[in-house]
C-alpha atoms as a PDB file:
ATOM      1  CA  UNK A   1       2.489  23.697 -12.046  1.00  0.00           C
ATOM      2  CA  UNK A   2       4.942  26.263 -12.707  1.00  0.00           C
ATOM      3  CA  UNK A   3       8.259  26.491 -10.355  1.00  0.00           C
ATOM      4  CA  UNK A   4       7.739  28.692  -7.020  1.00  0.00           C
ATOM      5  CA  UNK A   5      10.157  30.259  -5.093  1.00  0.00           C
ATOM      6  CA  UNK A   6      10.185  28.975  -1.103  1.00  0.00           C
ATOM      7  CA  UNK A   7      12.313  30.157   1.497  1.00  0.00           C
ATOM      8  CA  UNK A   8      13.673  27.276   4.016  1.00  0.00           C
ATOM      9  CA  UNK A   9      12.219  28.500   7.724  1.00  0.00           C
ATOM     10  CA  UNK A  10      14.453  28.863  10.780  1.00  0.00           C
ATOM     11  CA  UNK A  11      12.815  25.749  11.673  1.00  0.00           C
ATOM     12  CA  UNK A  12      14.068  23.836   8.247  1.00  0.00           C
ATOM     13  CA  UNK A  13      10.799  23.572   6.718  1.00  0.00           C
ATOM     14  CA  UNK A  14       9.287  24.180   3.554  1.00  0.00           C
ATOM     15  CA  UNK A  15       5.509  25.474   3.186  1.00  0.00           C
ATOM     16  CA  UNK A  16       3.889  23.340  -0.175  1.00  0.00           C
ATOM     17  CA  UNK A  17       0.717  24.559   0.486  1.00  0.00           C
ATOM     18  CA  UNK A  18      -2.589  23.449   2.650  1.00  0.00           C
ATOM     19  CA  UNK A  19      -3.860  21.250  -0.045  1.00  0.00           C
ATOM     20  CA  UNK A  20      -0.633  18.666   0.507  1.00  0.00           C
ATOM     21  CA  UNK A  21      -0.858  19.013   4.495  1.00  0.00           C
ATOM     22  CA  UNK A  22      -0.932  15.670   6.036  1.00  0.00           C
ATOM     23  CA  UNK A  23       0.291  13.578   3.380  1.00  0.00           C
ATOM     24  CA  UNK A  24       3.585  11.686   3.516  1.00  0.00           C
ATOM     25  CA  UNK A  25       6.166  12.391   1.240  1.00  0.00           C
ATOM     26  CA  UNK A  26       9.415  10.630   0.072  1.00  0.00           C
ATOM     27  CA  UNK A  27      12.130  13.397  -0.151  1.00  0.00           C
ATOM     28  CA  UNK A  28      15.387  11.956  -2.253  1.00  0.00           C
ATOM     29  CA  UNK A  29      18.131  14.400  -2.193  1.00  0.00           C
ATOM     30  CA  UNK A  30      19.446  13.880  -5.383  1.00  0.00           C
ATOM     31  CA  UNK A  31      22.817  15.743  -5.077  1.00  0.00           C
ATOM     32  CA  UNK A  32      23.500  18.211  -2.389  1.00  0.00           C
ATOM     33  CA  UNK A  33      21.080  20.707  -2.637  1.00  0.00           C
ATOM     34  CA  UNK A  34      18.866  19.096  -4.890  1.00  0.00           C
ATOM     35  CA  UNK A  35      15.870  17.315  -3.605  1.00  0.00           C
ATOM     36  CA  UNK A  36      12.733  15.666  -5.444  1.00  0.00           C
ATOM     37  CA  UNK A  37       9.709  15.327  -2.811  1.00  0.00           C
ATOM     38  CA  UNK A  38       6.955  12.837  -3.979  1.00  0.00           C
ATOM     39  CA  UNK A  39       3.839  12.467  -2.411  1.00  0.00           C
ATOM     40  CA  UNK A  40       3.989   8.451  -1.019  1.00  0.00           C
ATOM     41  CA  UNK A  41       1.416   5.871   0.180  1.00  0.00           C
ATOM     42  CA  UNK A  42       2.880   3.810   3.864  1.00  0.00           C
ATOM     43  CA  UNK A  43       2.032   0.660   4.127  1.00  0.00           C
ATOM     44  CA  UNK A  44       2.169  -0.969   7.248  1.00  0.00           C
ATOM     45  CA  UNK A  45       4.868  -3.249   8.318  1.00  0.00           C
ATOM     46  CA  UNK A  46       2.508  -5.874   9.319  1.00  0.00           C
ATOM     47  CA  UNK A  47       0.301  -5.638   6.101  1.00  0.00           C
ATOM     48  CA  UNK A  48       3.473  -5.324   3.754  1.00  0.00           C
ATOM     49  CA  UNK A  49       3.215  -9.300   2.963  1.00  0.00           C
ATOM     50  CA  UNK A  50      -0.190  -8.187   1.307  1.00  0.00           C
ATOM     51  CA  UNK A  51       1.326  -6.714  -1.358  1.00  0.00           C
ATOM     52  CA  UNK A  52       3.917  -9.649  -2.193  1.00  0.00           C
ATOM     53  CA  UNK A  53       3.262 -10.792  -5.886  1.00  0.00           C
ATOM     54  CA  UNK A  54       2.911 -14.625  -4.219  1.00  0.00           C
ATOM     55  CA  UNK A  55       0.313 -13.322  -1.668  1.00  0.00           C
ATOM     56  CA  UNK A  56      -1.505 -11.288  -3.932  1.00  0.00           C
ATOM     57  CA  UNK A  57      -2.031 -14.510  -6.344  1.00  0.00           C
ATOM     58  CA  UNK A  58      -3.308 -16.011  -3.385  1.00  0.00           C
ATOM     59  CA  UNK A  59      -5.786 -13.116  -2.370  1.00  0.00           C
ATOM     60  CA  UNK A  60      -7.157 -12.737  -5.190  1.00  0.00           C
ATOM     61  CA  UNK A  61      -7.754 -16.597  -6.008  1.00  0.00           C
ATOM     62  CA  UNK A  62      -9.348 -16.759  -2.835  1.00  0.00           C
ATOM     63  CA  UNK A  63     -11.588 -13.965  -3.624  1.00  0.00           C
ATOM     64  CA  UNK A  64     -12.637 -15.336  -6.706  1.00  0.00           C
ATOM     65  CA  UNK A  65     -13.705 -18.888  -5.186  1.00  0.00           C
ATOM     66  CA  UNK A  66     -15.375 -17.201  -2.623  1.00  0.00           C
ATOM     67  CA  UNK A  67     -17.320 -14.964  -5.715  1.00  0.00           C
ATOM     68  CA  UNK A  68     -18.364 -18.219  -6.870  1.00  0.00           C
ATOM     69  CA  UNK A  69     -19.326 -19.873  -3.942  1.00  0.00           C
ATOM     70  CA  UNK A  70     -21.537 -17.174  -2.267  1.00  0.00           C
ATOM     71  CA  UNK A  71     -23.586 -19.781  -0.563  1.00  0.00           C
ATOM     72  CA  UNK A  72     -20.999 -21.344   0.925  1.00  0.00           C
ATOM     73  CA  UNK A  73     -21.630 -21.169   4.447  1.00  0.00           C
ATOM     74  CA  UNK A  74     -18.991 -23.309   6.800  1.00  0.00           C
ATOM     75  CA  UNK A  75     -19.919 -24.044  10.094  1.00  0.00           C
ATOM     76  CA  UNK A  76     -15.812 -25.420  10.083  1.00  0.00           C
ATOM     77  CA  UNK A  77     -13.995 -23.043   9.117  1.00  0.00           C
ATOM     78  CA  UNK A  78     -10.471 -24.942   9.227  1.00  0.00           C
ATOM     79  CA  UNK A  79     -11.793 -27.466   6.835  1.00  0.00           C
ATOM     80  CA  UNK A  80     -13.302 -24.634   4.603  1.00  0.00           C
ATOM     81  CA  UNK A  81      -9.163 -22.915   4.392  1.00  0.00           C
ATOM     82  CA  UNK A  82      -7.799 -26.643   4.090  1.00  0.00           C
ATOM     83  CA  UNK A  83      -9.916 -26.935   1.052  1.00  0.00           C
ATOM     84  CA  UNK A  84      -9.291 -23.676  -0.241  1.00  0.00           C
ATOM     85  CA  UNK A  85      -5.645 -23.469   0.413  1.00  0.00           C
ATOM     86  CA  UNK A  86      -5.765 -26.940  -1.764  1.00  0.00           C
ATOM     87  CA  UNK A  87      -7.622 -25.521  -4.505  1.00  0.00           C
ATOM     88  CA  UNK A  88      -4.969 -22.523  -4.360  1.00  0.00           C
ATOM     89  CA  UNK A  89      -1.913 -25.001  -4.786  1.00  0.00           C
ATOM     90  CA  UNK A  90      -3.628 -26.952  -7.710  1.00  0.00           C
END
């Protein structure tokens, strides 16, 4: 995409264009007067322990027990996660 001239409104914005409205952005000001803007992906405070590399590990081992125990139906579910999170830990 080539470089386009914008003018900063009264209001201190900057038009990009419809096809970028409602995304988030991360704008770095790089020196003054400089900025980079990059579009950016929030993750929820509460769901940010999802994307630890330790919970991932655990997610997706989980996942893959469950993919090869589809008919493993558990009518106790607290002994099904003890079981699980001791497969996990071996």
């Amino acid at each position: 995409m080539p470089a386009a001239l914008k003018t900063i409104g009264n209001s201190g914005q900057i038009a990009l264009g419809k096809r970028h409205a409602g995304k988030p952005v991360l704008v770095d000001e790089l020196e003054p007067g400089v900025w980079m803007i990059k579009v950016a992906q929030v993750i929820p405070e509460n769901e940010r322990w999802l994307h630890q590399p330790e919970a991932r590990r655990r997610f997706d081992a989980a996942v893959r027990w469950a993919e090869e125990h589809p008919d493993a139906a558990s009518t106790d579910p607290d002994r099904e996660l003890d079981e699980l999170a001791r497969r996990i830990e071996e």
